[in-house]
Protein backbone atom coordinates (compact mmCIF):
# COMPACT_ATOMS: atom_id res chain seq x y z
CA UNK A 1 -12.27 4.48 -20.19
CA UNK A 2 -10.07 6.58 -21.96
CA UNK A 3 -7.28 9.39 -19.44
CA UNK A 4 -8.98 12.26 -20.37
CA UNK A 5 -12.04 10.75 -18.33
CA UNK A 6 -9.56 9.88 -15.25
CA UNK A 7 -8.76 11.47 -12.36
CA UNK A 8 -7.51 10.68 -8.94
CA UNK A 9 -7.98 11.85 -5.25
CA UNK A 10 -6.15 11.01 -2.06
CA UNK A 11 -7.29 8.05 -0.37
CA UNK A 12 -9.50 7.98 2.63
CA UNK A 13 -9.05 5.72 5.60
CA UNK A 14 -12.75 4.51 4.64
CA UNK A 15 -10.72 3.79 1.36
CA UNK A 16 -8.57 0.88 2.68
CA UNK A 17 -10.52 -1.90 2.38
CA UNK A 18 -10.74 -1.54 -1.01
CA UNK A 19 -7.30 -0.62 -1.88
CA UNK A 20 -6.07 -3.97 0.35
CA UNK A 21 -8.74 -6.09 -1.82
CA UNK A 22 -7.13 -4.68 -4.46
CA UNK A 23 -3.28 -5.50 -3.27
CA UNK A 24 -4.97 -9.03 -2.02
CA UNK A 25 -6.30 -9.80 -6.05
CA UNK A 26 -2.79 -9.43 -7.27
CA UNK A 27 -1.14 -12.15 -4.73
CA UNK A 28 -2.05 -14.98 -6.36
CA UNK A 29 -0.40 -14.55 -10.13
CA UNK A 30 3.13 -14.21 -8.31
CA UNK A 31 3.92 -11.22 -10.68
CA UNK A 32 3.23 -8.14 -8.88
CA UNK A 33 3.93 -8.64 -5.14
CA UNK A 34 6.64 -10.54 -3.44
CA UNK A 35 3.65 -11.31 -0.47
CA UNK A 36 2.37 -14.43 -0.63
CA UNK A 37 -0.43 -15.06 1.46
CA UNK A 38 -3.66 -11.71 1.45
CA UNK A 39 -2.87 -9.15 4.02
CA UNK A 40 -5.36 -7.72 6.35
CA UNK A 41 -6.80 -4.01 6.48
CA UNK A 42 -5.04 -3.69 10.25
CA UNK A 43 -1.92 -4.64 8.62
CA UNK A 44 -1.95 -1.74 6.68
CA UNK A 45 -2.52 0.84 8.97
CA UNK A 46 0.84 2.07 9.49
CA UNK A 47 1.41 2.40 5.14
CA UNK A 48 -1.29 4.07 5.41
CA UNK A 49 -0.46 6.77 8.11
CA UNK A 50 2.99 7.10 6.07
CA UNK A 51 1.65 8.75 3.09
CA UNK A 52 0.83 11.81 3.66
CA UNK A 53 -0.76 14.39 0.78
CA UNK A 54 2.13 16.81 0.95
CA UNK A 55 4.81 13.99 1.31
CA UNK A 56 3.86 11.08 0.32
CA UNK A 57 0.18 10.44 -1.46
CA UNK A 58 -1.71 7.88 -1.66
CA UNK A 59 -3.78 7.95 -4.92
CA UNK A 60 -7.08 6.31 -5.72
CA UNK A 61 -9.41 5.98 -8.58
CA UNK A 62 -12.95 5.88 -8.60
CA UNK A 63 -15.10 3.85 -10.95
CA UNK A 64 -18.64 2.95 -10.80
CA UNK A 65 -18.28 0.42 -8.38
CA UNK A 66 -15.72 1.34 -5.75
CA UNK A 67 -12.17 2.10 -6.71
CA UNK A 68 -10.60 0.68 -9.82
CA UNK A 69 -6.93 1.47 -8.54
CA UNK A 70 -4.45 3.22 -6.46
CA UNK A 71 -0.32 4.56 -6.50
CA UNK A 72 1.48 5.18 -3.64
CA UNK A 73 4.52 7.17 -3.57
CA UNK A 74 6.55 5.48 -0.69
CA UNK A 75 10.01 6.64 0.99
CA UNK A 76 13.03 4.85 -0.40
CA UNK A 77 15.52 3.47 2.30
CA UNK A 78 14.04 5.46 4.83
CA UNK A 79 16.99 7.87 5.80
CA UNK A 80 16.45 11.62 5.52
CA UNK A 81 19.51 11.64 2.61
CA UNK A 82 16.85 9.85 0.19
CA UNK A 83 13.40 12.22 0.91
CA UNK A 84 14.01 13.36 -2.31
CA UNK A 85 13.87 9.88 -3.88
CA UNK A 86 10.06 7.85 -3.95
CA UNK A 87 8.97 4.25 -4.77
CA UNK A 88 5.96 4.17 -6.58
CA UNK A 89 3.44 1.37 -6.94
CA UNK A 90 0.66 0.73 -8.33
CA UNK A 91 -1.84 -1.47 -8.08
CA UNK A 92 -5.16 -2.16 -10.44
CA UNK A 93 -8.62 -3.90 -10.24
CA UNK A 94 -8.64 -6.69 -12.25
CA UNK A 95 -11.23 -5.27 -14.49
CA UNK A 96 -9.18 -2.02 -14.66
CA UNK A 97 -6.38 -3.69 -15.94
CA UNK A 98 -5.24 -2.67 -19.60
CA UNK A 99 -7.58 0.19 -19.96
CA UNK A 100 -4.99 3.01 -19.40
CA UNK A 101 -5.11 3.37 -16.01
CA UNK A 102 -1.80 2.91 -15.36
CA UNK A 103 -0.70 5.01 -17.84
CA UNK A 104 -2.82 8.26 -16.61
CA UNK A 105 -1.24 7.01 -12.55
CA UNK A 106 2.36 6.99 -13.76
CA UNK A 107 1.81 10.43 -15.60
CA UNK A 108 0.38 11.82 -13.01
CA UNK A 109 3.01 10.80 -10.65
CA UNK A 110 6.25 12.56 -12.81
CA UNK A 111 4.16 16.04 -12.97
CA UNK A 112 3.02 15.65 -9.39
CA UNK A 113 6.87 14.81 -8.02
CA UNK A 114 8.37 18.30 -8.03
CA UNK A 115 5.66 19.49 -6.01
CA UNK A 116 6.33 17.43 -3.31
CA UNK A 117 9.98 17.78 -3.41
CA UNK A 118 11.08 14.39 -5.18
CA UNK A 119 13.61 14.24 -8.08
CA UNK A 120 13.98 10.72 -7.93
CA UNK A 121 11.02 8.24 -8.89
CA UNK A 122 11.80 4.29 -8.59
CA UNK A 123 9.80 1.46 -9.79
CA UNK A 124 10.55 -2.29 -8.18
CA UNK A 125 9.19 -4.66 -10.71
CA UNK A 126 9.25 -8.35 -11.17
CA UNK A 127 11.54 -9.33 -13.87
CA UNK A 128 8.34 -11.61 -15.32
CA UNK A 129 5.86 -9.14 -14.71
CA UNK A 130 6.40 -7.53 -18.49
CA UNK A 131 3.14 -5.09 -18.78
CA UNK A 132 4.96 -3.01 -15.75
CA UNK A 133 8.06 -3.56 -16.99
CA UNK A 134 6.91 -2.04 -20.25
CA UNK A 135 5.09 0.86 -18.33
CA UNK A 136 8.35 2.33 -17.05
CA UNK A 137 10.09 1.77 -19.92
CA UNK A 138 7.20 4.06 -22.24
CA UNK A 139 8.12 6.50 -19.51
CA UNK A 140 11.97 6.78 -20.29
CA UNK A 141 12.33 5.15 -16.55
CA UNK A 142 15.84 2.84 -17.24
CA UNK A 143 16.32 -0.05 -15.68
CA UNK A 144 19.07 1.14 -12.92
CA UNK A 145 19.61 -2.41 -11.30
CA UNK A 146 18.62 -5.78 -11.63
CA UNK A 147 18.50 -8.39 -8.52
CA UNK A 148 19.03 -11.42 -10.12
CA UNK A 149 17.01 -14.59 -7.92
CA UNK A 150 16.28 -12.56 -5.13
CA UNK A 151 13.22 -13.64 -4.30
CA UNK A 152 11.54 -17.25 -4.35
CA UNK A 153 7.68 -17.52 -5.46
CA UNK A 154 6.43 -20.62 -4.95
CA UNK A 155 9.76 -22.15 -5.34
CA UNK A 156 10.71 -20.28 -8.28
CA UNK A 157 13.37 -17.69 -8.10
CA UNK A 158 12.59 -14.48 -9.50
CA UNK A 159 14.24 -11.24 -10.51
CA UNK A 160 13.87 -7.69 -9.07
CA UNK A 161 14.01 -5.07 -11.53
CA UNK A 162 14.66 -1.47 -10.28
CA UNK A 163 13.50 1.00 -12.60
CA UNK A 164 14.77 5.15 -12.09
CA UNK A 165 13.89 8.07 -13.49
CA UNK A 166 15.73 11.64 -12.98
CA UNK A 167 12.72 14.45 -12.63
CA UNK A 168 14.49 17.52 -13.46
């Protein structure tokens, strides 16, 4: 599937099965989430009433089956100083993986951020996880922090790598 055949819409509450199966399939390789045991669809009701399409969207892709993968822009520290700063994440199928998707999400997200008021886009990435780590980077997003041993996955401690990006 190449980006020119992409293309997004705003997830449905319908949609959130899916996008938690989604979240659920990446828990287990200890590189994308800090979670550690599969959430549930309740769990997630609140995220999901946070992103709203004029604030904060909450983007999924269709494929043949069901959705293939979703981005959420999220508020950062949750004060009203930072609304014009955004967390992104985004989260694949495992089948989707490696086939763009990501690519056509994260470009979508710069051209998308002035529109809904947000000059700031930040990426929290494991310091292992290197395909997301070398998304951002093809960006231009620099690495504005690194949390050495922060958190502890399966007794391991692992790095937290904050990735920024000035939208101007």
């Amino acid at each position: 599937m190449s980006s020119t055949q992409l293309s997004h819409r705003i997830a449905a509450l319908e949609d959130l099965p899916e996008i938690v199966a989604i979240y659920n399939s990446t828990i287990a390789s200890r590189k994308v989430t800090a979670d550690t045991e599969p959430i549930s669809v309740d769990s997630r009701l609140p995220w999901f009433y946070a992103h709203s399409p004029d604030k904060r969207p909450l983007w999924v892709v269709d494929g043949e089956a069901g959705i293939i993968g979703w981005l959420s822009f999220s508020d950062f520290y949750g004060r009203p100083a930072y609304a014009g700063t955004a967390e992104l994440s985004i989260y694949l199928h495992e089948d989707a993986r490696g086939r763009g998707i990501g690519r056509y999400f994260l470009q979508a997200a710069i051209e998308h951020a002035p529109q809904i008021a947000v000059h700031t886009l930040l990426g929290f990435i494991f310091g292992h996880n290197t395909p997301s780590m070398n998304l951002f980077a093809s960006f231009n997003f620099q690495i504005w922090a690194n949390m050495p041993r922060v958190a502890t996955l399966d007794g391991i401690e692992r790095d937290l790598i904050i990735f920024g990006k000035r939208i101007d």
